[in-house]
Protein backbone atom coordinates (compact mmCIF):
# COMPACT_ATOMS: atom_id res chain seq x y z
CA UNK A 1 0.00 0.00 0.00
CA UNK A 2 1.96 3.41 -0.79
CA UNK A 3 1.97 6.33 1.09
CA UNK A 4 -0.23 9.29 1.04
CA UNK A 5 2.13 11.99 -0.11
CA UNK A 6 0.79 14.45 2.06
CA UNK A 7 2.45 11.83 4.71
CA UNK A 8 5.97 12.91 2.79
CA UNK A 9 8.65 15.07 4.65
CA UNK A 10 8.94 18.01 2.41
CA UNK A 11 12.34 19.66 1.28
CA UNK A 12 12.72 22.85 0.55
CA UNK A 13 16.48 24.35 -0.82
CA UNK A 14 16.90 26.77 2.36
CA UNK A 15 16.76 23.18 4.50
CA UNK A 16 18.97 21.33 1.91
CA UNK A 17 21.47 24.08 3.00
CA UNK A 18 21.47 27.02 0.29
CA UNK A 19 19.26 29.92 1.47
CA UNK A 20 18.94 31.98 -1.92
CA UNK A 21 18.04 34.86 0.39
CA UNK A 22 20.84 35.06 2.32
CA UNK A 23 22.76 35.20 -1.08
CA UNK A 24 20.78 38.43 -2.09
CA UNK A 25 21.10 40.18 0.76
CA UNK A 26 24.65 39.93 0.46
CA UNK A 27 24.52 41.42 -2.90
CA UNK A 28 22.33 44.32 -2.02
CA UNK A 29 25.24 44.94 1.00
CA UNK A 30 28.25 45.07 -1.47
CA UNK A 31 26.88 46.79 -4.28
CA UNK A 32 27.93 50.47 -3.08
CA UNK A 33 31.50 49.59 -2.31
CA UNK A 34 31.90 47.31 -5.52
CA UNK A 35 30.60 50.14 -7.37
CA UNK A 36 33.08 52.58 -5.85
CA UNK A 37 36.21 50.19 -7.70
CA UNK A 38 34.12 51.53 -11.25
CA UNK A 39 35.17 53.75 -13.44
CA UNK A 40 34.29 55.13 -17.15
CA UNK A 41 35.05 51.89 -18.80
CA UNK A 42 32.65 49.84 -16.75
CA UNK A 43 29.06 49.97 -18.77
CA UNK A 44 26.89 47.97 -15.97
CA UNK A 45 26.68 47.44 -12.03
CA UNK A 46 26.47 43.99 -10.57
CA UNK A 47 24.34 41.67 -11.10
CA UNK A 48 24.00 40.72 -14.38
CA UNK A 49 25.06 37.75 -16.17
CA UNK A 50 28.11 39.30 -17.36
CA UNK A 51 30.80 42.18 -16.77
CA UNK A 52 30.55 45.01 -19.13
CA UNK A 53 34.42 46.34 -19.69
CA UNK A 54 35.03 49.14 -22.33
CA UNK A 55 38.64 49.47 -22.27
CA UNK A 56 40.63 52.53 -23.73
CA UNK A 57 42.37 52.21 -26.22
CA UNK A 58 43.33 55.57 -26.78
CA UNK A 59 47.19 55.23 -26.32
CA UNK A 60 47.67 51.64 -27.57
CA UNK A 61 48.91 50.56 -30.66
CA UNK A 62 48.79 47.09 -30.96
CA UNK A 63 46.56 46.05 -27.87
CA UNK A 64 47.40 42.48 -25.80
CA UNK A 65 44.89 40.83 -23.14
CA UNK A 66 46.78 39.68 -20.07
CA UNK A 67 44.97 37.37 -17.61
CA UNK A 68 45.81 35.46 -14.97
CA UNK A 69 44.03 33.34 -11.89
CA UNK A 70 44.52 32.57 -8.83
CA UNK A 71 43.57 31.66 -5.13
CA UNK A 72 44.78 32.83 -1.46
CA UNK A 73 45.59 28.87 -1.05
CA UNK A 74 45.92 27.37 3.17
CA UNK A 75 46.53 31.26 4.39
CA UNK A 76 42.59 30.94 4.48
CA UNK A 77 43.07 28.54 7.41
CA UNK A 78 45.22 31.36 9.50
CA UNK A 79 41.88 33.59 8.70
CA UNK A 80 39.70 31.04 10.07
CA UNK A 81 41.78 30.85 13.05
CA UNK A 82 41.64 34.82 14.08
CA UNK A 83 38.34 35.00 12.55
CA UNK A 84 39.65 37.92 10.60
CA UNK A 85 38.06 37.88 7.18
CA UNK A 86 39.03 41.46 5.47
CA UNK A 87 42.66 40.52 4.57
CA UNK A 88 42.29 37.88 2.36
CA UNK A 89 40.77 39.68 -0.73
CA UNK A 90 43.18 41.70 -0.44
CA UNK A 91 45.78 39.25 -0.84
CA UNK A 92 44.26 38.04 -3.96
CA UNK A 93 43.71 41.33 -5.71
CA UNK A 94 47.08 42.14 -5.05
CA UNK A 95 48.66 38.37 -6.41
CA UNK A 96 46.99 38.60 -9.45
CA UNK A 97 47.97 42.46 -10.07
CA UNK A 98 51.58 41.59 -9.38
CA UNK A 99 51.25 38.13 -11.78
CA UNK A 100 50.19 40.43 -14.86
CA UNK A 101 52.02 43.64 -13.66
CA UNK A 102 55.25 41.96 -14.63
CA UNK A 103 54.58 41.41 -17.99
CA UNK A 104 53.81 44.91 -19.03
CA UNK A 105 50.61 45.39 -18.37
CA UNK A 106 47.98 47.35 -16.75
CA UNK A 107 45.39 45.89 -14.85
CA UNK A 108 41.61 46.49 -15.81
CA UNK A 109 39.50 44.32 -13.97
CA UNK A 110 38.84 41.77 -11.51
CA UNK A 111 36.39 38.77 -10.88
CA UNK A 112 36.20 36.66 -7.88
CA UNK A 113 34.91 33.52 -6.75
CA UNK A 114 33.73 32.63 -3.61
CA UNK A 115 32.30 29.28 -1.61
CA UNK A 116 31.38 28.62 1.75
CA UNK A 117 29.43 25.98 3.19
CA UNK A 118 26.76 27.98 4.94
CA UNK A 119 26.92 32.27 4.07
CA UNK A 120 27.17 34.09 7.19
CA UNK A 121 26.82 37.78 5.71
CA UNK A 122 29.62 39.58 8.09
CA UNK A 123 32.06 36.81 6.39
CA UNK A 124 30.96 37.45 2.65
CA UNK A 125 30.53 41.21 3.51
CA UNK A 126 34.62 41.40 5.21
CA UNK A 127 35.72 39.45 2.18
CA UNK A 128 34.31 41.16 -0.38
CA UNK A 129 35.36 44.77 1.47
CA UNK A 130 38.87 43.23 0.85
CA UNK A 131 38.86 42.84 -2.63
CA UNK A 132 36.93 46.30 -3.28
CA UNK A 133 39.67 47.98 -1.08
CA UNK A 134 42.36 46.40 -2.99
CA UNK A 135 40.83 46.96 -6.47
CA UNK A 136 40.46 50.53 -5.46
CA UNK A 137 44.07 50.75 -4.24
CA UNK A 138 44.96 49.08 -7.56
CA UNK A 139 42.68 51.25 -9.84
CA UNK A 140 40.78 47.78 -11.17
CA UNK A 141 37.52 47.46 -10.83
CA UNK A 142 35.53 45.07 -9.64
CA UNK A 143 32.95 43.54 -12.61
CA UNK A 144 31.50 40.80 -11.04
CA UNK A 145 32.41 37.52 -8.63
CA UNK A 146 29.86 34.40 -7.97
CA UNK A 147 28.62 33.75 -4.39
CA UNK A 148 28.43 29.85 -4.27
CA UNK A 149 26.83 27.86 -1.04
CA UNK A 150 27.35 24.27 -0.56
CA UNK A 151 27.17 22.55 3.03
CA UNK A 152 28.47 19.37 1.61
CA UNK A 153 31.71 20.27 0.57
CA UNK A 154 32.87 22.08 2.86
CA UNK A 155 32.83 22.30 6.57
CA UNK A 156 31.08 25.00 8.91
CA UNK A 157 33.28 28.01 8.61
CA UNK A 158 34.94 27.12 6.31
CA UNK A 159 35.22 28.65 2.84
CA UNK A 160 37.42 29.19 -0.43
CA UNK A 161 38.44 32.16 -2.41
CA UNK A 162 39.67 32.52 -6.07
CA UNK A 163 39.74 35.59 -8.43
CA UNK A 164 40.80 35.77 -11.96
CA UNK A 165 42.38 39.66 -13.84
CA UNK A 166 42.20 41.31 -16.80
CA UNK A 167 45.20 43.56 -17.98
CA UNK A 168 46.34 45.16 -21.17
CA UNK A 169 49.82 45.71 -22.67
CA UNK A 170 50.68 47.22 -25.61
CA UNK A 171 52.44 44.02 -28.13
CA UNK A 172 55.79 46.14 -28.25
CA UNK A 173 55.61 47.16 -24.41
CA UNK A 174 55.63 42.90 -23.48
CA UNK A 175 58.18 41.89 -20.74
CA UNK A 176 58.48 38.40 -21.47
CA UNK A 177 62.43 38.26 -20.14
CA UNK A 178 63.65 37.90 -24.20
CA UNK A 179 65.60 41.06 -23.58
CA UNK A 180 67.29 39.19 -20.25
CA UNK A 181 71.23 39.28 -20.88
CA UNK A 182 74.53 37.23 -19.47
CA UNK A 183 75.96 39.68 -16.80
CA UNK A 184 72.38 41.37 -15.98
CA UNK A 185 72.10 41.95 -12.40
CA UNK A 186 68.88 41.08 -10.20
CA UNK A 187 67.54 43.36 -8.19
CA UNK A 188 65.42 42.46 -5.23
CA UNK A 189 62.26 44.20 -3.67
CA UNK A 190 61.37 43.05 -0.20
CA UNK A 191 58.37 41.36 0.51
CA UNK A 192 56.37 42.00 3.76
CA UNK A 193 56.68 38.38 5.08
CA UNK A 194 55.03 34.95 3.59
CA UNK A 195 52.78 36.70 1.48
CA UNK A 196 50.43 34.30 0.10
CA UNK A 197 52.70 31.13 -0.36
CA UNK A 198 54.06 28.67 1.42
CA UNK A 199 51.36 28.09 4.44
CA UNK A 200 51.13 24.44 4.29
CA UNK A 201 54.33 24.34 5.60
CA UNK A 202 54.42 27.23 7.62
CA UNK A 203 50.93 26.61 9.46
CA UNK A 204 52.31 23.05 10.05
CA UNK A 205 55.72 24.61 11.55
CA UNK A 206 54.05 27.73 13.77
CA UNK A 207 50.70 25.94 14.89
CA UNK A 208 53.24 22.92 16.17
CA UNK A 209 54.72 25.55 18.36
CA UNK A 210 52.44 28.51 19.05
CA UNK A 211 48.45 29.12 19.49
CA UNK A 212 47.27 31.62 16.74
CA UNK A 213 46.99 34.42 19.82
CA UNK A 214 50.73 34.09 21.02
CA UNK A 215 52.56 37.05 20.94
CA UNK A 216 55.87 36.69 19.41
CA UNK A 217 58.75 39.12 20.07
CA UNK A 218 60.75 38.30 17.04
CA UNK A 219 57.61 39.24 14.95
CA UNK A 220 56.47 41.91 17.52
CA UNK A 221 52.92 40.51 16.71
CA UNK A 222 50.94 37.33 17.20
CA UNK A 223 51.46 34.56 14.94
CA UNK A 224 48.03 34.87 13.32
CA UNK A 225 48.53 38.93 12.59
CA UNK A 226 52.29 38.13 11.32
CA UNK A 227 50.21 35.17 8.86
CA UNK A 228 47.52 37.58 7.92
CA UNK A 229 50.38 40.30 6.48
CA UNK A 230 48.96 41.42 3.57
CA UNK A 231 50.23 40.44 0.35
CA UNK A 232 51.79 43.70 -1.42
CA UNK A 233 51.25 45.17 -4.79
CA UNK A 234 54.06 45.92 -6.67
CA UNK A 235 52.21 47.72 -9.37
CA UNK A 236 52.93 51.64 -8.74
CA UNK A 237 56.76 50.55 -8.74
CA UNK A 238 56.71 48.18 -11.63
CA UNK A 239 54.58 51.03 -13.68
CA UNK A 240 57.60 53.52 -12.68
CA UNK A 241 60.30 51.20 -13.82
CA UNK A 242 59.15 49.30 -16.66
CA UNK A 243 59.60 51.47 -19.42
CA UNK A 244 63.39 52.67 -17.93
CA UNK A 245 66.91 51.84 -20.02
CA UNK A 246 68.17 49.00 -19.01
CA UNK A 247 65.06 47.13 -16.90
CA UNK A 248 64.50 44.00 -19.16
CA UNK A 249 62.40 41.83 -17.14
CA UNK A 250 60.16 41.38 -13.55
CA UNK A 251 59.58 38.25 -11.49
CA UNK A 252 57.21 38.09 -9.10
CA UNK A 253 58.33 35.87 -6.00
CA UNK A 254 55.36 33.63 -5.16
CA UNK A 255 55.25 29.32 -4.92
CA UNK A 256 58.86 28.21 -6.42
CA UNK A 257 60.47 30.91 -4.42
CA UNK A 258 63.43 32.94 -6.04
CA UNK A 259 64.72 30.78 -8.00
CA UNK A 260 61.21 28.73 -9.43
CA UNK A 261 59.73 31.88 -10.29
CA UNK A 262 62.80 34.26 -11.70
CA UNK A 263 63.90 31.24 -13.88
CA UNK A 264 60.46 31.94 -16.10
CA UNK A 265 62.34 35.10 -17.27
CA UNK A 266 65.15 33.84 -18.44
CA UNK A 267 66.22 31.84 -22.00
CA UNK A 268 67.14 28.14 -21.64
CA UNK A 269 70.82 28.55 -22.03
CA UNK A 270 71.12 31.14 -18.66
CA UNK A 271 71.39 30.48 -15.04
CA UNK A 272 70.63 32.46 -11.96
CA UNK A 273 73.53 32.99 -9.43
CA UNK A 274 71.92 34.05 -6.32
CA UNK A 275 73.89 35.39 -3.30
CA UNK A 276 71.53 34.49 -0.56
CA UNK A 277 73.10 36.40 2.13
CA UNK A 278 73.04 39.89 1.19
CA UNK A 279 70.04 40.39 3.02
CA UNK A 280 68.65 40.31 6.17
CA UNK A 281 65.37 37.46 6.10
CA UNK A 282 62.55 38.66 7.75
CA UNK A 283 61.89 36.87 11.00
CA UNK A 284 59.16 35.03 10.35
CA UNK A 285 61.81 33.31 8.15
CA UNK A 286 63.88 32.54 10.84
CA UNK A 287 61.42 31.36 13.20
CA UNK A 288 60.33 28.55 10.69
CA UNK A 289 63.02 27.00 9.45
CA UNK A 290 64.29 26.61 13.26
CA UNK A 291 61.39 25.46 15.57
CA UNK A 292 60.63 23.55 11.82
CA UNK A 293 64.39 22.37 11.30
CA UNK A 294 63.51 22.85 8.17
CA UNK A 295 66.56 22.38 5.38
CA UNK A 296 67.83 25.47 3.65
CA UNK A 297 67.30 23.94 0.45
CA UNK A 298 63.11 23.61 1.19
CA UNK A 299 63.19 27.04 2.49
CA UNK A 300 64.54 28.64 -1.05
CA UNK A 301 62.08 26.30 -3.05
CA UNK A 302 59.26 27.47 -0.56
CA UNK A 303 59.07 30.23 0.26
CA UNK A 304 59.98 34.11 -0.76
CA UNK A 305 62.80 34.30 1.89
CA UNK A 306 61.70 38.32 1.91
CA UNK A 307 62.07 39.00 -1.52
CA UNK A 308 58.59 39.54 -3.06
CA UNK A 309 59.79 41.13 -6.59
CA UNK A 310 63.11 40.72 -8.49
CA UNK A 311 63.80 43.42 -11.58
CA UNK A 312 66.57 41.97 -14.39
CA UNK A 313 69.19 45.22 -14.85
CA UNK A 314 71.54 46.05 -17.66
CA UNK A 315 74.52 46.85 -15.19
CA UNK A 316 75.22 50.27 -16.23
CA UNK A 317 71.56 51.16 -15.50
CA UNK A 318 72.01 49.90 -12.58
CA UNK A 319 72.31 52.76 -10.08
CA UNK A 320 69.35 54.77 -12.07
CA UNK A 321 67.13 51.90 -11.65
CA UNK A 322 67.89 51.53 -7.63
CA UNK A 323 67.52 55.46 -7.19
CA UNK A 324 64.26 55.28 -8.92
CA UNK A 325 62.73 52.12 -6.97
CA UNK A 326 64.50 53.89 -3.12
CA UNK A 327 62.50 56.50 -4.17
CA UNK A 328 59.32 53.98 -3.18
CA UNK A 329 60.90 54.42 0.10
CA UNK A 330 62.47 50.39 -0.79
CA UNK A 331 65.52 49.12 0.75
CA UNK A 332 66.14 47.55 -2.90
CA UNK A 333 69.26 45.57 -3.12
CA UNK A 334 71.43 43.43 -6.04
CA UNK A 335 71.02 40.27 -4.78
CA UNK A 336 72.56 37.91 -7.70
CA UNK A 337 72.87 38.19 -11.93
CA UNK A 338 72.00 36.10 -15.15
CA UNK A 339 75.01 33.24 -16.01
């Protein structure tokens, strides 16, 4: 005999574990400080299906796309743990500035991703402020992003991040590192600290060792504020330099460190020779690889070591370049050149 189906539990999709409300409401919060990262070239507000983007074109000749993607990776987990949300997107915007900055180009606009399992608006709301701060600091502006809820992949609290830019280069402005010579010298730019790179390790070495709360003298900050540092953007310095005799290439310092990432600028029959003690690691540095005993070799592959940006120099522009970049207030050093 089958059952009535009034006798049927019902299920609605707020109980399955999306409320479409929520979502909205968190749209309707955003949409003034989103819209305050838009400028001429943005021809609709969120919402839609789609980003509107008129770029100018005014002063380009022959014009490229740039794009890249990325995430804020296991630094989310250091978030969770101070239940500070409003760094994060900020770490992104800034990544993915940096990852097209390098190759010439100017960034236009950002899109970002973000999943949770359940959306507590003061989360999405800090998150979102993030990015819009850093778009804004970054002149990009903020098109659109997807809000996605799903309870059964991930845990309460719990949530991922992604974003993907838009840039533009003129075809004869490219840095691709073709123009990298034998005897160039490398110029770092420091970093603040890990960045965005390298937390599997680092979370496994500092949370073995220290609460997220403890205060640490060598960082003169807890270990969750000295995790939460907020990636920089290299952008106003690499738009000062890029054009100037004698730069002929950028490498941003993320996953790979020095080495992994500086390598993509240069042709297959140069080396890098690195002298890795001409500066001064910042401590956060330090404090890993010893309460980690971690090996000198998985700290260079790993992490940024305090270098966040490295320029490729003809040598006799050498000095011009470093006066322009200390005038960024940076304590830029040569720390190697191309074999």
């Amino acid at each position: 005999m089958s059952k009535d189906p009034s006798d049927k539990k019902q299920f609605t999709y707020k109980e399955a574990g999306v409320d479409i409300e929520a979502g909205e409401q968190l749209v309707d919060s955003i949409k003034s400080m989103v819209k305050d990262t838009h400028n001429d070239s943005v021809l609709a507000d969120i919402g839609g299906f789609g980003g509107l983007f008129k770029p100018n074109l005014e002063n380009i000749n022959r014009p490229v796309l740039v794009s890249s993607v990325d995430g804020v990776g296991t630094k989310l987990i250091a978030a969770f743990k101070t239940e500070r949300y409003d760094t994060v997107g900020q770490d992104l915007v800034n990544h993915c500035v940096n990852d097209i900055a390098v190759s010439g180009a100017e960034p236009l606009f950002f899109l970002d991703y973000f999943s949770t399992g359940k959306l507590h608006q003061k989360v999405g709301y800090d998150v979102v402020k993030g990015f819009s701060k850093a778009c804004k600091e970054n002149g990009v502006a903020l098109v659109g992003g997807e809000t996605a809820e799903m309870p059964d992949i991930y845990q309460e609290g719990e949530f991922d991040l992604a974003g993907a830019i838009v840039g533009m280069v003129d075809q004869d402005k490219i840095l691709d590192g073709s123009g990298v010579r034998e005897g160039d010298l490398l110029i770092g730019v420091p970093s603040n600290g890990l960045h965005t790179n390298g937390y599997t390790l680092a979370r496994k070495v500092l949370f073995s060792n220290y609460e997220v709360d403890t205060f640490v003298d060598e960082f003169d900050r807890t270990v969750g504020e000295e995790m939460l540092r907020i990636h920089r953007s290299y952008l106003p310095l690499i738009r000062n330099t890029r054009e100037m005799e004698g730069v002929r290439g950028f490498s941003h310092i993320t996953g790979g460190g020095i080495l992994g990432n500086t390598r993509r600028i240069i042709n297959e029959d140069q080396s890098l020779e690195i002298n890795w003690n001409v500066w001064d690691r910042p401590a956060v540095f330090k404090v890993i690889q010893r309460e980690g005993n971690v090996p000198e070799e998985d700290m260079r592959a790993t992490f940024n070591l305090g270098i966040g940006l490295v320029v490729a120099v003809d040598p006799e522009q050498k000095e011009k370049v470093l006066k322009e970049i200390k005038a960024f207030d940076e304590e830029a050093l040569t720390i190697g050149k191309i074999k």
